[in-house]
PDB file of N, CA and C in Angstrom:
ATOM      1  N   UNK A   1     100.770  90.505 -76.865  1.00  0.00           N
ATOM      2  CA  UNK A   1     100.178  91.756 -76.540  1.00  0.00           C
ATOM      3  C   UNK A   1      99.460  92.333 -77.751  1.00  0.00           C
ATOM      4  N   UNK A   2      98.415  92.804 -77.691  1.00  0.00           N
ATOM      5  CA  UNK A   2      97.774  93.463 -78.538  1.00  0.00           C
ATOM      6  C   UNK A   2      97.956  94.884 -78.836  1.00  0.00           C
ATOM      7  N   UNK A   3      97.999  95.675 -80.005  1.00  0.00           N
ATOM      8  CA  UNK A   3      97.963  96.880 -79.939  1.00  0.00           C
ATOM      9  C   UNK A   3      96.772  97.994 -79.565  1.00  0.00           C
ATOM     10  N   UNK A   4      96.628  98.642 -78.705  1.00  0.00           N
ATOM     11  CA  UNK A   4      95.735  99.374 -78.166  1.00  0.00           C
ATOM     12  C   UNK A   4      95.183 100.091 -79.850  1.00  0.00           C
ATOM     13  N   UNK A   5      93.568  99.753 -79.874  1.00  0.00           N
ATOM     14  CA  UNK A   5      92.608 100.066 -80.720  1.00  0.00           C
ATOM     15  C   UNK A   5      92.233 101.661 -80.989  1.00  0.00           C
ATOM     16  N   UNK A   6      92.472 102.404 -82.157  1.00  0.00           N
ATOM     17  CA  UNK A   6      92.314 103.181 -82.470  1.00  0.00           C
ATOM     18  C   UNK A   6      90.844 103.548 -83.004  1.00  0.00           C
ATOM     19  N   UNK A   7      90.224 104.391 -82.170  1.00  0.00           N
ATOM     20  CA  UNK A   7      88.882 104.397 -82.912  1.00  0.00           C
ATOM     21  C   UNK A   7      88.685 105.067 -83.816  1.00  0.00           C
ATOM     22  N   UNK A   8      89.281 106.881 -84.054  1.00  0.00           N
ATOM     23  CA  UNK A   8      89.311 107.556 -84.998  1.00  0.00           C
ATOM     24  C   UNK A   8      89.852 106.863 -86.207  1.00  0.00           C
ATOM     25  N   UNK A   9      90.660 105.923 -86.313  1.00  0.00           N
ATOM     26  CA  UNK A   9      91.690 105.313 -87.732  1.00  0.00           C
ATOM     27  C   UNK A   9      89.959 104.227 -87.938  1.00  0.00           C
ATOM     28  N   UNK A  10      89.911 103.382 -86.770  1.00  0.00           N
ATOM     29  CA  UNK A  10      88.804 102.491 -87.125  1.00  0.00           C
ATOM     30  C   UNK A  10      87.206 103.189 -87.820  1.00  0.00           C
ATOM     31  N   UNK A  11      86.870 104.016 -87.495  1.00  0.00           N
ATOM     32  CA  UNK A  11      85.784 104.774 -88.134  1.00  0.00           C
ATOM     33  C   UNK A  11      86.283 105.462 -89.612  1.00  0.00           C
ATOM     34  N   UNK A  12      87.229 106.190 -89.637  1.00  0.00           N
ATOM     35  CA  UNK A  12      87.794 105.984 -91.218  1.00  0.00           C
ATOM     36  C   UNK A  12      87.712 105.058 -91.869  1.00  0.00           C
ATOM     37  N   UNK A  13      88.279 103.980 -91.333  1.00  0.00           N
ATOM     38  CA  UNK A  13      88.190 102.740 -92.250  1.00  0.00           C
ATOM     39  C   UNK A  13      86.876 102.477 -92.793  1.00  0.00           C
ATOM     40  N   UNK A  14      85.907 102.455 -91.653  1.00  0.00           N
ATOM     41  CA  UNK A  14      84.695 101.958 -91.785  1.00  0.00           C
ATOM     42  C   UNK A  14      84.106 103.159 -93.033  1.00  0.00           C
ATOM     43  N   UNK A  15      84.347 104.166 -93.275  1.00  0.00           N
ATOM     44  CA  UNK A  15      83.668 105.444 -93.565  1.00  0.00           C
ATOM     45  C   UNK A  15      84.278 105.421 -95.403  1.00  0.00           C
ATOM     46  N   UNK A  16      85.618 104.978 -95.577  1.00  0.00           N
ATOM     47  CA  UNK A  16      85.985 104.978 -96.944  1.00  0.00           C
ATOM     48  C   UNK A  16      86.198 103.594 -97.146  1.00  0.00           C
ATOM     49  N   UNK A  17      85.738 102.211 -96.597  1.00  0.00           N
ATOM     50  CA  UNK A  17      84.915 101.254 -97.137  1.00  0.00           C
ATOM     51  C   UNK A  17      83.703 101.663 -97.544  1.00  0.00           C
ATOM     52  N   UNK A  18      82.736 102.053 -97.116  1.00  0.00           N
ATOM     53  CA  UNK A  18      81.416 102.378 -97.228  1.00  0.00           C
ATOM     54  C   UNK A  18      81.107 103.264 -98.441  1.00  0.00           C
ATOM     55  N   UNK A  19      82.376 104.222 -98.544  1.00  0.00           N
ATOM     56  CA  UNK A  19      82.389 105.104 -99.961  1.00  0.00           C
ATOM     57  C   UNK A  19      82.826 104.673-101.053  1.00  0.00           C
ATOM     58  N   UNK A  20      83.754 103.378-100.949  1.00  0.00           N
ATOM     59  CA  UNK A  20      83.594 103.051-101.927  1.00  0.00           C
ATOM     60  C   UNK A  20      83.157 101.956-102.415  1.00  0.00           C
ATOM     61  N   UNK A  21      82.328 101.335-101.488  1.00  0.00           N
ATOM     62  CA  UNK A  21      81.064 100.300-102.407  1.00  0.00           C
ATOM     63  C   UNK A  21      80.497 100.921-102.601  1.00  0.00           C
ATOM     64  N   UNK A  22      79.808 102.110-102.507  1.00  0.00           N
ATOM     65  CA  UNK A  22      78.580 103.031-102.860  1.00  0.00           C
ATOM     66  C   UNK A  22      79.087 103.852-104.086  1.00  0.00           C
ATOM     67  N   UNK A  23      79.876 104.098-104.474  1.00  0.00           N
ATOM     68  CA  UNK A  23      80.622 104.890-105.433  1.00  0.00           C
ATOM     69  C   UNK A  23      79.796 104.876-106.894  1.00  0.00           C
ATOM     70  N   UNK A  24      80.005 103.489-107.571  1.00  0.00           N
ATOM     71  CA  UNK A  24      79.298 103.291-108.299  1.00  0.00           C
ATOM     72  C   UNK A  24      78.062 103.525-108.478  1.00  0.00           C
ATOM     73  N   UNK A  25      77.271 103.278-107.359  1.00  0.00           N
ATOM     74  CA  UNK A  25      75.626 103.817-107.230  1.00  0.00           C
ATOM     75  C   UNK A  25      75.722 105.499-107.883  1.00  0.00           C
ATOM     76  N   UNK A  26      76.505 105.850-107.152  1.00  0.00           N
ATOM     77  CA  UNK A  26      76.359 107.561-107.250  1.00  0.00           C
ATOM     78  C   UNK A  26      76.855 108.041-108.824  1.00  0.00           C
ATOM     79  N   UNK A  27      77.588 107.208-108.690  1.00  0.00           N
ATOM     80  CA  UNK A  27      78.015 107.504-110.577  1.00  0.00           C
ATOM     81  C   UNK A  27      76.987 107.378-111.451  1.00  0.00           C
ATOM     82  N   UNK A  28      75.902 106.418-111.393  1.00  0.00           N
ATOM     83  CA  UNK A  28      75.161 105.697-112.196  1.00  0.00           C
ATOM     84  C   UNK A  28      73.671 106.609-111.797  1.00  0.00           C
ATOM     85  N   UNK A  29      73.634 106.950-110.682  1.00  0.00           N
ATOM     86  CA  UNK A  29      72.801 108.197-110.312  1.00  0.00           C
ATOM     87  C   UNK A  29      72.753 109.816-110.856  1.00  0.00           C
ATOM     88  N   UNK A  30      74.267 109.930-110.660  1.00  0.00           N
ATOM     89  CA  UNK A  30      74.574 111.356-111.538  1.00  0.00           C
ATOM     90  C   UNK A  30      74.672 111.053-112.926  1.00  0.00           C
ATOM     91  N   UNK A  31      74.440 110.133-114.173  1.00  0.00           N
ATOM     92  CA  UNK A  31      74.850 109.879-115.391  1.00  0.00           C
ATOM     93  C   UNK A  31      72.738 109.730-115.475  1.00  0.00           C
ATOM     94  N   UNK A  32      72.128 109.310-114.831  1.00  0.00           N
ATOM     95  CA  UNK A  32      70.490 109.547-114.737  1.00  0.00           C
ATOM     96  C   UNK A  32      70.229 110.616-114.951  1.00  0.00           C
ATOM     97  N   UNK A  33      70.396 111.223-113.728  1.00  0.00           N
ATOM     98  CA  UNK A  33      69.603 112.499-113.446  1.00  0.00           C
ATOM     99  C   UNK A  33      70.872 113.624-113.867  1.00  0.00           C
ATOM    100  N   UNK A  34      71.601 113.628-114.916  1.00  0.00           N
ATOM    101  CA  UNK A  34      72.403 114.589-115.382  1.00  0.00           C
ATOM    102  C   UNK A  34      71.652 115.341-115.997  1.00  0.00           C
ATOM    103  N   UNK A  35      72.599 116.399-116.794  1.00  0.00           N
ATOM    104  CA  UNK A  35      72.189 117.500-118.112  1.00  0.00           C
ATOM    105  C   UNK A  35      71.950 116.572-119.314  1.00  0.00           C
ATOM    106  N   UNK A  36      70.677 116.924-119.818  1.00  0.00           N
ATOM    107  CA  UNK A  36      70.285 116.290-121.119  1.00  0.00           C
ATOM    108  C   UNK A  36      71.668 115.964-122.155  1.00  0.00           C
ATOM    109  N   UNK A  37      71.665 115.394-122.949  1.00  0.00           N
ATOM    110  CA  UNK A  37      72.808 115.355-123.705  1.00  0.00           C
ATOM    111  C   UNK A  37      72.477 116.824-124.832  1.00  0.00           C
ATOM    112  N   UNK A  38      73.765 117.489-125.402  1.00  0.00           N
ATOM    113  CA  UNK A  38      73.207 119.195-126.083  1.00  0.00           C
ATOM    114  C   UNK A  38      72.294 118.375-127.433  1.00  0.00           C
ATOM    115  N   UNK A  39      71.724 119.418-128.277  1.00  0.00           N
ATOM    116  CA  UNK A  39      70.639 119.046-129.334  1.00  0.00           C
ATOM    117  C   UNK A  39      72.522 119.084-130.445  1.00  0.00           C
ATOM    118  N   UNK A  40      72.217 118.199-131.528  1.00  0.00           N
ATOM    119  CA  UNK A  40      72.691 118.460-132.809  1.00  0.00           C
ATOM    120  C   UNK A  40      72.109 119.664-133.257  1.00  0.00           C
ATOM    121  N   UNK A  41      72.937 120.756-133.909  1.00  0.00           N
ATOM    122  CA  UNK A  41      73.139 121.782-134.553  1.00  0.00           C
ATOM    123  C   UNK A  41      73.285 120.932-136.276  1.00  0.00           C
ATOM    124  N   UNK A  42      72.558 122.361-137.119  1.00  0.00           N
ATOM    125  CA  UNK A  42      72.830 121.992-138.429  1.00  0.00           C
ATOM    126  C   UNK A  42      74.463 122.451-138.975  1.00  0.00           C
ATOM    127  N   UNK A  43      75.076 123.032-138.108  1.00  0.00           N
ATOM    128  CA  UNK A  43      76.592 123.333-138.184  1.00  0.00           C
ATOM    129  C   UNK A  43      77.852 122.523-137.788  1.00  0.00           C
ATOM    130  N   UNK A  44      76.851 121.554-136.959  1.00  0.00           N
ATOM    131  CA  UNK A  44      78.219 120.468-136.850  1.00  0.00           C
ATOM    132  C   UNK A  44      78.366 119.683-137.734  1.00  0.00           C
ATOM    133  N   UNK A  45      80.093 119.289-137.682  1.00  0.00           N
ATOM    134  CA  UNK A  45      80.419 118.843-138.586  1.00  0.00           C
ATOM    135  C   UNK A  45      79.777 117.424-139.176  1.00  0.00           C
ATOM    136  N   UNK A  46      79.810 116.632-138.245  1.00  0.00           N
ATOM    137  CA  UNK A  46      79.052 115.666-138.470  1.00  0.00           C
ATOM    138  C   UNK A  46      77.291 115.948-139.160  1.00  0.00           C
ATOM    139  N   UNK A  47      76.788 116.429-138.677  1.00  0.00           N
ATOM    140  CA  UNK A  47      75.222 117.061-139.268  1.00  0.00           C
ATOM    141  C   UNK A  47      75.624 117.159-140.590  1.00  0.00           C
ATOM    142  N   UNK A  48      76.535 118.321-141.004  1.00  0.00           N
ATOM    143  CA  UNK A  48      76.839 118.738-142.193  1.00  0.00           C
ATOM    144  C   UNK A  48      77.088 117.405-143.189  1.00  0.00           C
ATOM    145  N   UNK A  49      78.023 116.613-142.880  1.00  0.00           N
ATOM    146  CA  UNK A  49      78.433 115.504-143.803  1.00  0.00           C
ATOM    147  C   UNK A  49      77.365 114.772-144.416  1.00  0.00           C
ATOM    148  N   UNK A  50      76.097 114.522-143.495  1.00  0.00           N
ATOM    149  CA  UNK A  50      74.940 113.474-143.718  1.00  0.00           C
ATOM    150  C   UNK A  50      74.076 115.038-144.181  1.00  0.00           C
ATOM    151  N   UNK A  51      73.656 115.999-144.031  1.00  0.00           N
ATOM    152  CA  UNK A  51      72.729 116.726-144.552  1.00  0.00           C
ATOM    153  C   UNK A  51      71.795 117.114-143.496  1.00  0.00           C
ATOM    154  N   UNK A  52      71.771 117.058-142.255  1.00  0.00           N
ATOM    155  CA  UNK A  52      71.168 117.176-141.403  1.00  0.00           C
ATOM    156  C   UNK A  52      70.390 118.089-141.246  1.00  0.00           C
ATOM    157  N   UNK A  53      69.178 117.918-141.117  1.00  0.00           N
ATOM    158  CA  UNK A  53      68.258 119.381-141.425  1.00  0.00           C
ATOM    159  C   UNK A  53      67.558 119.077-139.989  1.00  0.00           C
ATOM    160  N   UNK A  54      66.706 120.077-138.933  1.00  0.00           N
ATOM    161  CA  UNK A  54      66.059 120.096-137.939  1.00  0.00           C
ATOM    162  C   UNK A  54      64.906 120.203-138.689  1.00  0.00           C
ATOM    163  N   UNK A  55      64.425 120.381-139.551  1.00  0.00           N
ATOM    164  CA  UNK A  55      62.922 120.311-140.025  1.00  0.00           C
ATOM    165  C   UNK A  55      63.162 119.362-141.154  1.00  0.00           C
ATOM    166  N   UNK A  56      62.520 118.433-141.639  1.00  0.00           N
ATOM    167  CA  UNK A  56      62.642 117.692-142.495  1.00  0.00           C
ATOM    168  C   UNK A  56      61.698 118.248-143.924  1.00  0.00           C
ATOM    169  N   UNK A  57      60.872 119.185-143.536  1.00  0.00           N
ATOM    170  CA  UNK A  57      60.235 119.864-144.455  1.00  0.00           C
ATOM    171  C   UNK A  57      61.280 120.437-145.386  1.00  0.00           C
ATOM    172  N   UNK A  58      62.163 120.823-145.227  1.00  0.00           N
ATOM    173  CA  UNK A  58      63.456 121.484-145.722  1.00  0.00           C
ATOM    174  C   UNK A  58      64.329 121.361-146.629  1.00  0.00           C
ATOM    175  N   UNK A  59      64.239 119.657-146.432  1.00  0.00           N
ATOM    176  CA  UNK A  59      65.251 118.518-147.330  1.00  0.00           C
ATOM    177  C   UNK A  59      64.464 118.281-148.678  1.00  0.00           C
ATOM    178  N   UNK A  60      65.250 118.491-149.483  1.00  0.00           N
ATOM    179  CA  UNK A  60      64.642 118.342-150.683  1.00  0.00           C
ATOM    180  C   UNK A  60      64.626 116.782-150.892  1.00  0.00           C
ATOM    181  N   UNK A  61      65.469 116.421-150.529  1.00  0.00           N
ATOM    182  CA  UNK A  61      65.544 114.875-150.761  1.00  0.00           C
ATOM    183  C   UNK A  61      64.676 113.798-149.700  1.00  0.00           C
ATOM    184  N   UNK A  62      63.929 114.430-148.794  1.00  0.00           N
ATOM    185  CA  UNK A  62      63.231 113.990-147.930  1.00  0.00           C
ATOM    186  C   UNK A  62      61.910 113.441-148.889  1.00  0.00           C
ATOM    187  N   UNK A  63      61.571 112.170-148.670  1.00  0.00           N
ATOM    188  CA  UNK A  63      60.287 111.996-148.908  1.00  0.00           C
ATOM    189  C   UNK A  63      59.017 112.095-147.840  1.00  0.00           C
ATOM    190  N   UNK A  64      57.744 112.013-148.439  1.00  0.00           N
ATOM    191  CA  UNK A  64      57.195 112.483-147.488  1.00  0.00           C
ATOM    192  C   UNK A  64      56.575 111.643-146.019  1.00  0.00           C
ATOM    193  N   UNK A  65      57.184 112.138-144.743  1.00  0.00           N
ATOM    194  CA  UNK A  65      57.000 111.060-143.704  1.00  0.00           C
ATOM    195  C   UNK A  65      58.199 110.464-142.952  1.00  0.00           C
ATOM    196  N   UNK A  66      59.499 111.478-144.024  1.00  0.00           N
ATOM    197  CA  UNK A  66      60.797 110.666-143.667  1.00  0.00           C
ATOM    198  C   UNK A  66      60.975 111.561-142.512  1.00  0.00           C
ATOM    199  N   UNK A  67      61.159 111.232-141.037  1.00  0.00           N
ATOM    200  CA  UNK A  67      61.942 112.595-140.198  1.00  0.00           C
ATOM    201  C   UNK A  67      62.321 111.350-139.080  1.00  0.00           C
ATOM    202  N   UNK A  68      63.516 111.991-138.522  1.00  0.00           N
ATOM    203  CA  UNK A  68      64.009 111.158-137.599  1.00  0.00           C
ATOM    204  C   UNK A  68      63.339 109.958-136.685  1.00  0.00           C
ATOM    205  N   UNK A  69      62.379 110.521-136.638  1.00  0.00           N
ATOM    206  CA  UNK A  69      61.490 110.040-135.323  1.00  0.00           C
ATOM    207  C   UNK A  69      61.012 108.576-136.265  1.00  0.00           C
ATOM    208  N   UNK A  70      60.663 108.287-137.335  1.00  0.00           N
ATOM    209  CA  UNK A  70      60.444 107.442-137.947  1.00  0.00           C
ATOM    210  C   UNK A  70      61.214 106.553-138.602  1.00  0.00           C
ATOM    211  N   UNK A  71      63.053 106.891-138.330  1.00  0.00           N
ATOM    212  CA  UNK A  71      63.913 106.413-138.795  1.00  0.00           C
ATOM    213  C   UNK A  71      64.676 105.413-137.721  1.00  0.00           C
ATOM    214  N   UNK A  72      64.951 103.789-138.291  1.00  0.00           N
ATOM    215  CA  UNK A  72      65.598 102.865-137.760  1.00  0.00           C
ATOM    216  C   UNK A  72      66.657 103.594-136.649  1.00  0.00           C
ATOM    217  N   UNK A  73      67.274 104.370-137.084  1.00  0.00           N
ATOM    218  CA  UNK A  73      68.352 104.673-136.099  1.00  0.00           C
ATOM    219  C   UNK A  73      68.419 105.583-135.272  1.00  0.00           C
ATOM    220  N   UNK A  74      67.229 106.074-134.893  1.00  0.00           N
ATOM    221  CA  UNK A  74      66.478 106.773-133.855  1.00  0.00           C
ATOM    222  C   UNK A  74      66.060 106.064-132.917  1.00  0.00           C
ATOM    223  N   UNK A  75      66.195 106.778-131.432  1.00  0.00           N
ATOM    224  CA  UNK A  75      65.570 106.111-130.352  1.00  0.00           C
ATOM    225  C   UNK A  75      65.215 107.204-129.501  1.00  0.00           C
ATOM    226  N   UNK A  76      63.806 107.047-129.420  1.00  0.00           N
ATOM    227  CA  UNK A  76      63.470 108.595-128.253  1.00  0.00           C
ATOM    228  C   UNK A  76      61.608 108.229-127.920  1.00  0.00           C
ATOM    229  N   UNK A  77      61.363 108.600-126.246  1.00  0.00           N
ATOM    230  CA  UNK A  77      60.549 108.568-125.977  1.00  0.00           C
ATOM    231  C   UNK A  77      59.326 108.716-127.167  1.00  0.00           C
ATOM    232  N   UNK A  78      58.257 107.461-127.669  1.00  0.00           N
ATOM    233  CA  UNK A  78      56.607 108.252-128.120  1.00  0.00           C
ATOM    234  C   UNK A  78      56.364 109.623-128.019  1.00  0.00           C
ATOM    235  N   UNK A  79      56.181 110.176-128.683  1.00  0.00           N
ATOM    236  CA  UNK A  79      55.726 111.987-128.733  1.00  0.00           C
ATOM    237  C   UNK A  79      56.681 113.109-128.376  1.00  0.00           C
ATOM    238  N   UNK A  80      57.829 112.356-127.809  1.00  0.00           N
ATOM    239  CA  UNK A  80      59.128 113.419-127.766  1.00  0.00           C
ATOM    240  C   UNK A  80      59.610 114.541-128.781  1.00  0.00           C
ATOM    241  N   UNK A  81      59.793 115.448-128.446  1.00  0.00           N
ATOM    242  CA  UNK A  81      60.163 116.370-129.657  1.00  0.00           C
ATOM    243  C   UNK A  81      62.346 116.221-130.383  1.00  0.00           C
ATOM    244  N   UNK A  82      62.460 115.328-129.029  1.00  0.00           N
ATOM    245  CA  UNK A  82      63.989 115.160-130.003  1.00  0.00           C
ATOM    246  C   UNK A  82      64.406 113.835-129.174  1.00  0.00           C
ATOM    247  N   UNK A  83      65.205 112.876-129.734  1.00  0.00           N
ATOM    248  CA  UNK A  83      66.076 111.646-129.176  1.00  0.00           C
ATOM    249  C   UNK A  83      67.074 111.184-129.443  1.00  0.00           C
ATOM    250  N   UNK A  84      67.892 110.473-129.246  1.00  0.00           N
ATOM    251  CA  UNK A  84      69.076 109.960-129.796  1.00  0.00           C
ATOM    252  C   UNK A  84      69.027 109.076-130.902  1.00  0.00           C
ATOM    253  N   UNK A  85      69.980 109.290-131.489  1.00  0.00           N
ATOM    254  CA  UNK A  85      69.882 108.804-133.132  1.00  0.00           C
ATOM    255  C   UNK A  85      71.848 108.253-133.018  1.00  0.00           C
ATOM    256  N   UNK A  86      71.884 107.154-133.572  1.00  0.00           N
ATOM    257  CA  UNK A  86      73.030 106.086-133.398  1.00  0.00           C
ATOM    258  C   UNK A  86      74.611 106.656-134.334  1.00  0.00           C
ATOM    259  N   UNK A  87      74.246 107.623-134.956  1.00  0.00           N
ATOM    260  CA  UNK A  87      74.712 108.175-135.933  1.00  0.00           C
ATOM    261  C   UNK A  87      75.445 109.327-135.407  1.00  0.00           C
ATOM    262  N   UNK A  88      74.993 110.303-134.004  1.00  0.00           N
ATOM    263  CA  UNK A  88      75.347 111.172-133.415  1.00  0.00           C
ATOM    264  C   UNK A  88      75.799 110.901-131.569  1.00  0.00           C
ATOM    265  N   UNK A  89      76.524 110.185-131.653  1.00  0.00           N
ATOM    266  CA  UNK A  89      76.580 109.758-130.443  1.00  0.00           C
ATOM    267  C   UNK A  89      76.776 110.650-129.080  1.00  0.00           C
ATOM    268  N   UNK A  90      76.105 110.764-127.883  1.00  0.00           N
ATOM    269  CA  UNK A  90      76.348 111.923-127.111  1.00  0.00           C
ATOM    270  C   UNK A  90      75.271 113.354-127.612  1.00  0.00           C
ATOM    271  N   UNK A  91      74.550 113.348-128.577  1.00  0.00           N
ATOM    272  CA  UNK A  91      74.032 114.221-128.575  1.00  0.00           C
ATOM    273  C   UNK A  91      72.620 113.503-129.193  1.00  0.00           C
ATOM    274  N   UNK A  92      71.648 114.643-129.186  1.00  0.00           N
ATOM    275  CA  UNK A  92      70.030 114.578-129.738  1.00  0.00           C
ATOM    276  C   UNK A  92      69.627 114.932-130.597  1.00  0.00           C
ATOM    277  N   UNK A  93      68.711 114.410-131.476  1.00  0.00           N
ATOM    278  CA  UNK A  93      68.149 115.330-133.263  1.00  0.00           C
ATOM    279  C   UNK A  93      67.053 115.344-132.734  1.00  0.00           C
ATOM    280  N   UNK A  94      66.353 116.235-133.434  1.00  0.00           N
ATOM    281  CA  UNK A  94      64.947 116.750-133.224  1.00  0.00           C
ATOM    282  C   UNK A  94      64.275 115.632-133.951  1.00  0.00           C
ATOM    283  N   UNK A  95      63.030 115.116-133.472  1.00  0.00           N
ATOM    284  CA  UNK A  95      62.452 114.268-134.244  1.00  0.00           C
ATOM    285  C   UNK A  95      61.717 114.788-135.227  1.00  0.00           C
ATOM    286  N   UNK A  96      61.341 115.902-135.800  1.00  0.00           N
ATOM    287  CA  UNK A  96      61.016 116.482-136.951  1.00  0.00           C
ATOM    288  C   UNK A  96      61.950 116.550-138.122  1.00  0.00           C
ATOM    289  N   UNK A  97      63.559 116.130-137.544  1.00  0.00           N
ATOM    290  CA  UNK A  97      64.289 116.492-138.824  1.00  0.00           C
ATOM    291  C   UNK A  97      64.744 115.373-139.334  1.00  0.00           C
ATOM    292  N   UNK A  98      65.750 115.303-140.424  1.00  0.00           N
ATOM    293  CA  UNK A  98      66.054 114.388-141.271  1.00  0.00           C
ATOM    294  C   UNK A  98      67.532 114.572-141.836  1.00  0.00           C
ATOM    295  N   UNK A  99      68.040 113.178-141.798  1.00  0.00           N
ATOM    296  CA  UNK A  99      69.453 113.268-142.608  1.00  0.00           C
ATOM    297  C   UNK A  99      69.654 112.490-143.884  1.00  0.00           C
ATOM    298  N   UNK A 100      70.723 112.435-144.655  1.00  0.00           N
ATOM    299  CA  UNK A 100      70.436 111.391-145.615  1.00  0.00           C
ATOM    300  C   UNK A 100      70.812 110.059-144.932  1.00  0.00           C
ATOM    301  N   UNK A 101      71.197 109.754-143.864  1.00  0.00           N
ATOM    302  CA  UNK A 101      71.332 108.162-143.972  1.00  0.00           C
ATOM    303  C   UNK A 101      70.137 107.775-143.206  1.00  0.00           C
ATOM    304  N   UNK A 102      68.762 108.601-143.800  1.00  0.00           N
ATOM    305  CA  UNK A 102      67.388 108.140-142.909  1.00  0.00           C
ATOM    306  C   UNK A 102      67.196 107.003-143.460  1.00  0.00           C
ATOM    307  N   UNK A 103      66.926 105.673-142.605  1.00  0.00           N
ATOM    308  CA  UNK A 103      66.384 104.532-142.757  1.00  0.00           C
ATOM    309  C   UNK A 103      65.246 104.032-142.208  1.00  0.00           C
ATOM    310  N   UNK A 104      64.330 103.269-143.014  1.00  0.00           N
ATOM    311  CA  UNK A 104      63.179 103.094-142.467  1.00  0.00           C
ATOM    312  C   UNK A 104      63.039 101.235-142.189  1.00  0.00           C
ATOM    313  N   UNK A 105      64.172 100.902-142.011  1.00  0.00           N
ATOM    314  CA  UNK A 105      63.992  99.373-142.372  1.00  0.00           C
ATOM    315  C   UNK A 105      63.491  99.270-140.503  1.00  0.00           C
TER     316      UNK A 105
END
């Protein structure tokens, strides 16, 4: 004998299979189209340790031409005004500014 088929239990099933192969999509969708990551501040701690200036005009120790945007460990859209830099993880430097571990290799 068979057990008489439940359709409400069977459409659940079907409904949180379906949610969770898709799960991942939506994660990887909301981590896209999220909130920018916040800008580095010249007050965090980390900024502070390396010298972190938002204008590189600023840094005395800056030579001229040195600002994030031109430094190895920067990564940010052509003509962007700030990007991620490997050094600050989770957050953004302005590409005008400069720290001391600017590298140009």
């Amino acid at each position: 004998m068979t057990a008489p088929m439940n359709p409400a239990r069977r459409s659940l099933l079907r409904r949180l299979a379906l949610g969770v192969s898709l799960a991942p999509l939506g994660a990887a969708a909301a981590e896209a189209g999220g909130a920018a990551p916040p800008l580095v501040g010249e007050n965090d701690p980390a900024a502070k340790m390396l010298h972190y200036v938002e204008d590189a005009r600023r840094a005395s120790a800056a030579t001229g031409g040195a600002t994030c945007e031109s430094c190895s460990l920067y990564s940010g859209a052509s003509g962007a005004d700030r990007g991620s830099c490997t050094l600050f993880p989770g957050k953004l430097v302005k590409a005008s500014g400069w720290c001391s571990a600017y590298s140009s290799l």
